[in-house]
N, C-alpha and C. Protein backbone atom coordinates (compact mmCIF):
# COMPACT_ATOMS: atom_id res chain seq x y z
N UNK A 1 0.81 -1.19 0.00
CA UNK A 1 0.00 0.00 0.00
C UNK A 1 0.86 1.26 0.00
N UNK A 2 1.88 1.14 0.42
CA UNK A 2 2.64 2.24 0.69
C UNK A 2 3.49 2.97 -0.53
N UNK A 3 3.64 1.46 -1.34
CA UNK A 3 4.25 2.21 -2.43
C UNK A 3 3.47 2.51 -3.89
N UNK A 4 2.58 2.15 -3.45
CA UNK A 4 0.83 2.73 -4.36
C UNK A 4 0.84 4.48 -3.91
N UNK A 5 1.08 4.63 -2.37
CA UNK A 5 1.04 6.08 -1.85
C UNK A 5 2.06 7.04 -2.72
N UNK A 6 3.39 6.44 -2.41
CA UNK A 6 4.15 7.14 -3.59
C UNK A 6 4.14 7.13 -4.70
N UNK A 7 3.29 6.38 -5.63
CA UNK A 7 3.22 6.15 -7.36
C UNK A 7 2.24 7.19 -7.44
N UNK A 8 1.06 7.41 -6.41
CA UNK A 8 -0.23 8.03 -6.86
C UNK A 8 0.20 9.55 -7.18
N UNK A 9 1.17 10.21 -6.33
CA UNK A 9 1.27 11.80 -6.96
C UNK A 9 1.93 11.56 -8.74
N UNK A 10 2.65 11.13 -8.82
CA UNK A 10 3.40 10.79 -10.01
C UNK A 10 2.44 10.51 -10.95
N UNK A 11 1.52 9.55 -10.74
CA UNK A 11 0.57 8.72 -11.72
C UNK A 11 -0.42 9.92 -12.06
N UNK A 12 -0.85 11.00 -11.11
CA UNK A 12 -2.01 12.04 -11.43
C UNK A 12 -1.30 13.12 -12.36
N UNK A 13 -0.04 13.50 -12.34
CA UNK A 13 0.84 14.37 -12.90
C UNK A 13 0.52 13.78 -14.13
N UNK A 14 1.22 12.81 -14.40
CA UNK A 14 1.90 12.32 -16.08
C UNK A 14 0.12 11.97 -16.61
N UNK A 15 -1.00 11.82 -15.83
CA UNK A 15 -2.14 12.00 -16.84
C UNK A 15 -2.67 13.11 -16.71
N UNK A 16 -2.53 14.40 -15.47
CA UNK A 16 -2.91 15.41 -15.97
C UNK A 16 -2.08 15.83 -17.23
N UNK A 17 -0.60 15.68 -17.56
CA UNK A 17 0.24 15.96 -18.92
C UNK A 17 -0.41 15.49 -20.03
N UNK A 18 -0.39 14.18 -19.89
CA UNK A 18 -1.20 13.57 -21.35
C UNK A 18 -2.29 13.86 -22.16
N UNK A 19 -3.30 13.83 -20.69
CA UNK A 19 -4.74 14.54 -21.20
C UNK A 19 -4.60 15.64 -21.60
N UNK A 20 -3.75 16.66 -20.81
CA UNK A 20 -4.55 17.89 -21.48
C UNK A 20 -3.64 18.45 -23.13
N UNK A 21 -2.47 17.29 -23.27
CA UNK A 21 -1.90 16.96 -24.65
C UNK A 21 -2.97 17.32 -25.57
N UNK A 22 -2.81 18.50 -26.45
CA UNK A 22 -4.12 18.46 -28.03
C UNK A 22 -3.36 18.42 -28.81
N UNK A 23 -3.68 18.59 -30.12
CA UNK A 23 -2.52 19.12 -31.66
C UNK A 23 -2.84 20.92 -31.37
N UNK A 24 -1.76 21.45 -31.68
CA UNK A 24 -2.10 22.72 -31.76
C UNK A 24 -3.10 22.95 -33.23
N UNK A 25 -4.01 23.80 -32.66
CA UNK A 25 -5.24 24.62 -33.40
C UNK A 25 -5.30 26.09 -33.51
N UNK A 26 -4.60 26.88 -34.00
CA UNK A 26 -4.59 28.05 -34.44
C UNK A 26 -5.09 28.62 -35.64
N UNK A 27 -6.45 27.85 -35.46
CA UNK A 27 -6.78 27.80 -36.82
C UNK A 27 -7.58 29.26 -37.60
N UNK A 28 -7.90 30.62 -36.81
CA UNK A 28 -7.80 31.97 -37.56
C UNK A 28 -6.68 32.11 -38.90
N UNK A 29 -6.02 32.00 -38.08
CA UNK A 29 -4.51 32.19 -38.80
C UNK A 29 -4.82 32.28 -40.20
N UNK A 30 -4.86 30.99 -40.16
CA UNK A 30 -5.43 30.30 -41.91
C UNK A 30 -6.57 30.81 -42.71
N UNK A 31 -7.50 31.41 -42.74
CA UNK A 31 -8.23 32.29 -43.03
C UNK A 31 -8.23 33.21 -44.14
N UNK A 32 -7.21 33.31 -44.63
CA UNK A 32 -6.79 34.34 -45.80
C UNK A 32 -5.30 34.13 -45.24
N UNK A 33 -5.00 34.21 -46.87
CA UNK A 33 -2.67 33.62 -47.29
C UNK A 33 -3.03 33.10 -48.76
N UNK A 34 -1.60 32.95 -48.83
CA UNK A 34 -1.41 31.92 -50.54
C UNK A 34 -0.89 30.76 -49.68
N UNK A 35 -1.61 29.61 -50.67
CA UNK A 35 -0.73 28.31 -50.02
C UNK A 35 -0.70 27.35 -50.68
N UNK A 36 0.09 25.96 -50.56
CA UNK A 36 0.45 25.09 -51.66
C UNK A 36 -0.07 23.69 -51.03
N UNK A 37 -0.78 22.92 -51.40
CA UNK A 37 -0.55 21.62 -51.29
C UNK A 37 -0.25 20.55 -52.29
N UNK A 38 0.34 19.47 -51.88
CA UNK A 38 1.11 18.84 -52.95
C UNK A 38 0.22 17.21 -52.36
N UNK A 39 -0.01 16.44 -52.94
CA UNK A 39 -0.89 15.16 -53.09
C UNK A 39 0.04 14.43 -54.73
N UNK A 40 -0.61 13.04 -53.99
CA UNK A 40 -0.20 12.16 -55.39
C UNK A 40 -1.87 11.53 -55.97
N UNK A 41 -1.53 11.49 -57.71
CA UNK A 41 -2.56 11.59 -58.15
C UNK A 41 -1.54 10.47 -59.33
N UNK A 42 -2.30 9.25 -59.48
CA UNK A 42 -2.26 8.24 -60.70
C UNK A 42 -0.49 8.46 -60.20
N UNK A 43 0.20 8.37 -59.37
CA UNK A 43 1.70 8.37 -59.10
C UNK A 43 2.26 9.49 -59.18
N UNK A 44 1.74 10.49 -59.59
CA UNK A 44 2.83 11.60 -59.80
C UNK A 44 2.01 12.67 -58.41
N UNK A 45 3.27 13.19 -58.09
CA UNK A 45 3.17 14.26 -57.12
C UNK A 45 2.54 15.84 -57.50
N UNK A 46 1.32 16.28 -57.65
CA UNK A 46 1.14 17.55 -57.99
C UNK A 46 0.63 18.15 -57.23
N UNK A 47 1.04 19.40 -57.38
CA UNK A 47 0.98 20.55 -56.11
C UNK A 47 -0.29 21.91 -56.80
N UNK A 48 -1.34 22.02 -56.11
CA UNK A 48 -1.92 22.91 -56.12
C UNK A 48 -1.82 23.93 -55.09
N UNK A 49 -1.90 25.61 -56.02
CA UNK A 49 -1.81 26.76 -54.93
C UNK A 49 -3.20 27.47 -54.91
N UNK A 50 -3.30 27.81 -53.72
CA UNK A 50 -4.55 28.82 -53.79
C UNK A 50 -4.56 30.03 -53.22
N UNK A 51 -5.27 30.74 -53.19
CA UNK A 51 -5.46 32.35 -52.31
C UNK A 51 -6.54 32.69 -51.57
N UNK A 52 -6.75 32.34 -50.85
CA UNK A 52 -8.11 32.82 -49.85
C UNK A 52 -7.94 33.64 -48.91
N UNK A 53 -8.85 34.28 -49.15
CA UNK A 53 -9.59 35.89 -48.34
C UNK A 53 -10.84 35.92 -48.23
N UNK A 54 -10.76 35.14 -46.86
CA UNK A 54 -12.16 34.63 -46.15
C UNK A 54 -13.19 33.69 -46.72
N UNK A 55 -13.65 34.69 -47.69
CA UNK A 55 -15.03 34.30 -48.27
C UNK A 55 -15.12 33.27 -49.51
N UNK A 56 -13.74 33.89 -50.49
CA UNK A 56 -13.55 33.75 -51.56
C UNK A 56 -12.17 32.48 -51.40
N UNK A 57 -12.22 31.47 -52.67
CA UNK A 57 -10.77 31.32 -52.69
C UNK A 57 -10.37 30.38 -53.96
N UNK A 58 -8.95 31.23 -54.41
CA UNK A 58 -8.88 30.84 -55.94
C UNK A 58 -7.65 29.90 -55.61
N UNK A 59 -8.39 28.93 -57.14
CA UNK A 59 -7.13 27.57 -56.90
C UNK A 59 -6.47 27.52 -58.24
N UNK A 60 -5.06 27.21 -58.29
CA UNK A 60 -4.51 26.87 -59.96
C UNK A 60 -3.77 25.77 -60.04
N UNK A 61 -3.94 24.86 -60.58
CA UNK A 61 -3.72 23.69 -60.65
C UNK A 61 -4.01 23.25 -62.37
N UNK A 62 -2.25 23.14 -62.44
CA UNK A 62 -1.98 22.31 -63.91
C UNK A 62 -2.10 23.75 -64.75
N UNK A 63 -2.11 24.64 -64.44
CA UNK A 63 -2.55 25.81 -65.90
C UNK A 63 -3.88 26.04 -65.78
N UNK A 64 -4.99 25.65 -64.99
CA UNK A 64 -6.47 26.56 -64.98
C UNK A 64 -6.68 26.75 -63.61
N UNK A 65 -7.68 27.96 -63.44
CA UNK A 65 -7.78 29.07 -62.64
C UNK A 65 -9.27 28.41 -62.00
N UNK A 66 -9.81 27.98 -60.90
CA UNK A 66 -11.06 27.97 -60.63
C UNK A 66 -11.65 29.07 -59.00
N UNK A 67 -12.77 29.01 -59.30
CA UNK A 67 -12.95 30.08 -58.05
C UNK A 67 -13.75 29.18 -57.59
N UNK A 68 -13.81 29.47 -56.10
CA UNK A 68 -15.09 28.98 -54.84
C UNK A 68 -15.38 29.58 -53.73
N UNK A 69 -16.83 29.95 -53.59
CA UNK A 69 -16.88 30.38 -52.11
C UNK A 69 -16.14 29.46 -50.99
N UNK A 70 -16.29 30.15 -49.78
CA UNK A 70 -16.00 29.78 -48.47
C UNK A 70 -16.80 29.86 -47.50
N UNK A 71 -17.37 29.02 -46.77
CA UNK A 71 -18.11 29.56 -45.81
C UNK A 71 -17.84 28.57 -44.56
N UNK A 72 -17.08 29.72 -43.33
CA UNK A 72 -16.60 29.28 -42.18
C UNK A 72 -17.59 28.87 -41.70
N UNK A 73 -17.65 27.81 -40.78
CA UNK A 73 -18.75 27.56 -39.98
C UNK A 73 -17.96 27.50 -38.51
N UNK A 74 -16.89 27.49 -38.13
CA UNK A 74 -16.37 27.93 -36.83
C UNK A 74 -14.95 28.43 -37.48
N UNK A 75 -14.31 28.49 -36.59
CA UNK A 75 -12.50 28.64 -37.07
C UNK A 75 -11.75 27.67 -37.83
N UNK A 76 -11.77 26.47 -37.28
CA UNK A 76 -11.59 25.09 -38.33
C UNK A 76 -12.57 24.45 -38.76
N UNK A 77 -13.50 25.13 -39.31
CA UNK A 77 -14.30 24.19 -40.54
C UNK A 77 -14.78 25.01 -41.16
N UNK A 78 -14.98 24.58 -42.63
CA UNK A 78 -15.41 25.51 -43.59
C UNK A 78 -15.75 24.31 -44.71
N UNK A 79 -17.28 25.41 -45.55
CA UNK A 79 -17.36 24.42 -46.65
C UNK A 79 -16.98 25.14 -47.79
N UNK A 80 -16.37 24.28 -49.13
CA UNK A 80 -15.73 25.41 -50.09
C UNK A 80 -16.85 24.14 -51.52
N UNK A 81 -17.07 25.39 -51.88
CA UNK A 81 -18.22 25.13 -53.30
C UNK A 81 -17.77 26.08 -54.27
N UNK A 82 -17.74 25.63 -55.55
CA UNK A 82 -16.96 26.11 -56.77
C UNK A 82 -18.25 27.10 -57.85
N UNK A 83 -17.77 28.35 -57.71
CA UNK A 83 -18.76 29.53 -58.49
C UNK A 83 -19.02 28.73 -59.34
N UNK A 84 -18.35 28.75 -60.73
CA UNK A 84 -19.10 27.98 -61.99
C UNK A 84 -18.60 26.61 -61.99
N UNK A 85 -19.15 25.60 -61.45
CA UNK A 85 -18.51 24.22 -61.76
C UNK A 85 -18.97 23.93 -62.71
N UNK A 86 -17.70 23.09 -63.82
CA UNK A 86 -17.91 22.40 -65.15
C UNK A 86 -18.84 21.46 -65.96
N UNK A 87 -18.93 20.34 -64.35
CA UNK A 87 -19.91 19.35 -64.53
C UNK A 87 -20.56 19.08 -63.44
N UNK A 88 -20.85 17.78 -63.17
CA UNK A 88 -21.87 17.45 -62.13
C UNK A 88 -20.73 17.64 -60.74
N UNK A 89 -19.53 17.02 -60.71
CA UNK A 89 -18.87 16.27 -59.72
C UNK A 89 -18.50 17.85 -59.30
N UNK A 90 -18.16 18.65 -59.92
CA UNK A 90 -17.84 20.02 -59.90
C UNK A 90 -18.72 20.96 -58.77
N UNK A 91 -19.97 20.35 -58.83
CA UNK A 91 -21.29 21.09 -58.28
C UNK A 91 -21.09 20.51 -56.84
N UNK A 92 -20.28 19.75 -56.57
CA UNK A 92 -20.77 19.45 -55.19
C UNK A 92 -19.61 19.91 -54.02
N UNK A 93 -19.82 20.59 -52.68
CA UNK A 93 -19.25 21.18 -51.59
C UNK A 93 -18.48 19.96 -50.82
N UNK A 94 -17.36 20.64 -50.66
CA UNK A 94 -16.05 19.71 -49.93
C UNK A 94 -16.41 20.94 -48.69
N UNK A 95 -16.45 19.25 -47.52
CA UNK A 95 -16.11 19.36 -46.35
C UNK A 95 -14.66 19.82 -45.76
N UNK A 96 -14.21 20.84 -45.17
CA UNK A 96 -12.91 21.06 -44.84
C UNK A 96 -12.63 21.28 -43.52
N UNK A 97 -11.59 20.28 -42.81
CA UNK A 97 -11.40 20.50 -41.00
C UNK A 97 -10.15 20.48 -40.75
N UNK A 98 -9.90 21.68 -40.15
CA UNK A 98 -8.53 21.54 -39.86
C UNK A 98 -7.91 21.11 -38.75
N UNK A 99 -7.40 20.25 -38.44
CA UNK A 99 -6.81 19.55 -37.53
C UNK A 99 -5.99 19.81 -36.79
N UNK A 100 -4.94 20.21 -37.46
CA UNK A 100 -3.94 20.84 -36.26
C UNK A 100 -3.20 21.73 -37.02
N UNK A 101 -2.44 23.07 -36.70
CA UNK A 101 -1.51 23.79 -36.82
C UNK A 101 -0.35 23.73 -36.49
N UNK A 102 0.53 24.76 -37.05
CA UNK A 102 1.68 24.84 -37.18
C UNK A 102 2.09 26.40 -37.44
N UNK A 103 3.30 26.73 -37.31
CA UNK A 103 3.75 28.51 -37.48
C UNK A 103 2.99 28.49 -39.69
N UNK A 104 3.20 27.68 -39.85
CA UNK A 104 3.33 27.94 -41.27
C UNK A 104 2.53 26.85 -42.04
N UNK A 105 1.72 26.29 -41.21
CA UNK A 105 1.08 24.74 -42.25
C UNK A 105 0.01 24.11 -41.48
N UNK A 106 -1.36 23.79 -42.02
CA UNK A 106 -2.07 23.16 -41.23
C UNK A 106 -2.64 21.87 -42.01
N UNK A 107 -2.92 20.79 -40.82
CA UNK A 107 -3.25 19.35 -41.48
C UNK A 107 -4.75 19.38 -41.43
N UNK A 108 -5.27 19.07 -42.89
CA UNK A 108 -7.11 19.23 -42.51
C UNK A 108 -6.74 17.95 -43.13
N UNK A 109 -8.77 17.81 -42.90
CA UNK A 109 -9.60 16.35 -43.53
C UNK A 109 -10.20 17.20 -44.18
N UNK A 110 -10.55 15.56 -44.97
CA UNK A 110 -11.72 16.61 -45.93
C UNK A 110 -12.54 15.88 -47.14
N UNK A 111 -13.97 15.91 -47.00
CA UNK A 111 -14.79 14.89 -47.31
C UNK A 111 -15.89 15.74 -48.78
N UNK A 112 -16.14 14.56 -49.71
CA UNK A 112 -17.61 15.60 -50.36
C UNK A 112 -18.62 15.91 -49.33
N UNK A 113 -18.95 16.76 -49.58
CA UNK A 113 -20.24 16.24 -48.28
C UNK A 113 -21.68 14.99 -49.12
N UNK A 114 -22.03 14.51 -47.81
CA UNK A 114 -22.61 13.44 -48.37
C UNK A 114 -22.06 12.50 -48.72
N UNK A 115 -20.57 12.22 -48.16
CA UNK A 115 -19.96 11.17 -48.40
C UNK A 115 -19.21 10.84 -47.11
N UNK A 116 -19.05 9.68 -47.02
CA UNK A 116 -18.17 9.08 -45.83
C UNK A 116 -16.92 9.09 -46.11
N UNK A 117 -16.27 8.81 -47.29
CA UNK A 117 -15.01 8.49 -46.75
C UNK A 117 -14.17 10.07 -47.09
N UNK A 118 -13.14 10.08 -46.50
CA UNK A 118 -12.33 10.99 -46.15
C UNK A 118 -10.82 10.68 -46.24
N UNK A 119 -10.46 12.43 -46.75
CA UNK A 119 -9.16 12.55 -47.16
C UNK A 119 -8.18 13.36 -46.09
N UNK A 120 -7.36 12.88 -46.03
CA UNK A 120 -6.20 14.02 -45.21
C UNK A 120 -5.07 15.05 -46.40
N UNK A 121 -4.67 15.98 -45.57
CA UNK A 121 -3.89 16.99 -46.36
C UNK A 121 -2.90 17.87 -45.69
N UNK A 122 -1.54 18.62 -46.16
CA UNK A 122 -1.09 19.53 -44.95
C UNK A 122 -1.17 20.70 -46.07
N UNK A 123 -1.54 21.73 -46.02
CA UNK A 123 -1.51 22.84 -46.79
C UNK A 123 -0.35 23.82 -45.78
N UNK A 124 0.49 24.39 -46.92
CA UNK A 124 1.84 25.28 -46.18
C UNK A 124 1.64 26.93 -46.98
N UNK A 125 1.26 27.12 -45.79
CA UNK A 125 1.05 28.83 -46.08
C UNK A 125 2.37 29.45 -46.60
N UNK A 126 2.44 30.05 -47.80
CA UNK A 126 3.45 30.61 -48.66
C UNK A 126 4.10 32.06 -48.30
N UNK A 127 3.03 32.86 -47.74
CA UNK A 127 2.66 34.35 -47.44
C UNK A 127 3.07 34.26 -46.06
């Protein structure tokens, strides 16, 4: 019993540490910048940049220009839907959550909506 007495201050410490362990979330930050993410697609590595200012945010990828609203729904989440989409797949709103931060880069998910499965990403603020 006695040496349960001495483990117990120790044992409440290292899980008050753990628990209150999060990913950092600074997620304002991100809100408006230029930034790059890079993904693999059929094997090759390609990097799309974009520019968002709040509301708005433009993407260029491969040589064309597309625009999409933004609409925050807290600090890390937002849904982004494309002004003129091309076709059907075009028309539909990506789920976006950002997960954790960094001085210069944040890791989101990010789903169609209306769909289950889900993608991860780190986008690195350029600006």
């Amino acid at each position: 019993m006695s040496m349960f007495k001495k483990l117990l201050p120790t044992l409440i410490v290292i899980f008050i540490v753990v628990s209150c362990y999060g990913p950092q979330r600074d997620c304002a930050r991100f809100k408006e910048g230029s930034f790059s993410f890079t993904t693999r697609i059929d094997g090759e590595d390609v990097t799309t940049t974009f520019i968002r200012n709040n509301s708005i945010e433009i993407d260029y990828f491969k040589g064309k220009t597309d625009t999409s609203f933004v609409r925050w729904i807290n600090d890390c989440e937002y849904i982004v839907k494309k002004i003129n989409p091309r076709n059907k797949s075009e028309e539909k709103s990506i789920h976006m959550k950002i997960l954790s931060t960094t001085d210069n880069s944040y890791t989101f998910e990010y789903n169609i909506i209306g769909q289950s499965q889900k993608s991860r990403g780190t986008a690195i603020k350029t600006n």
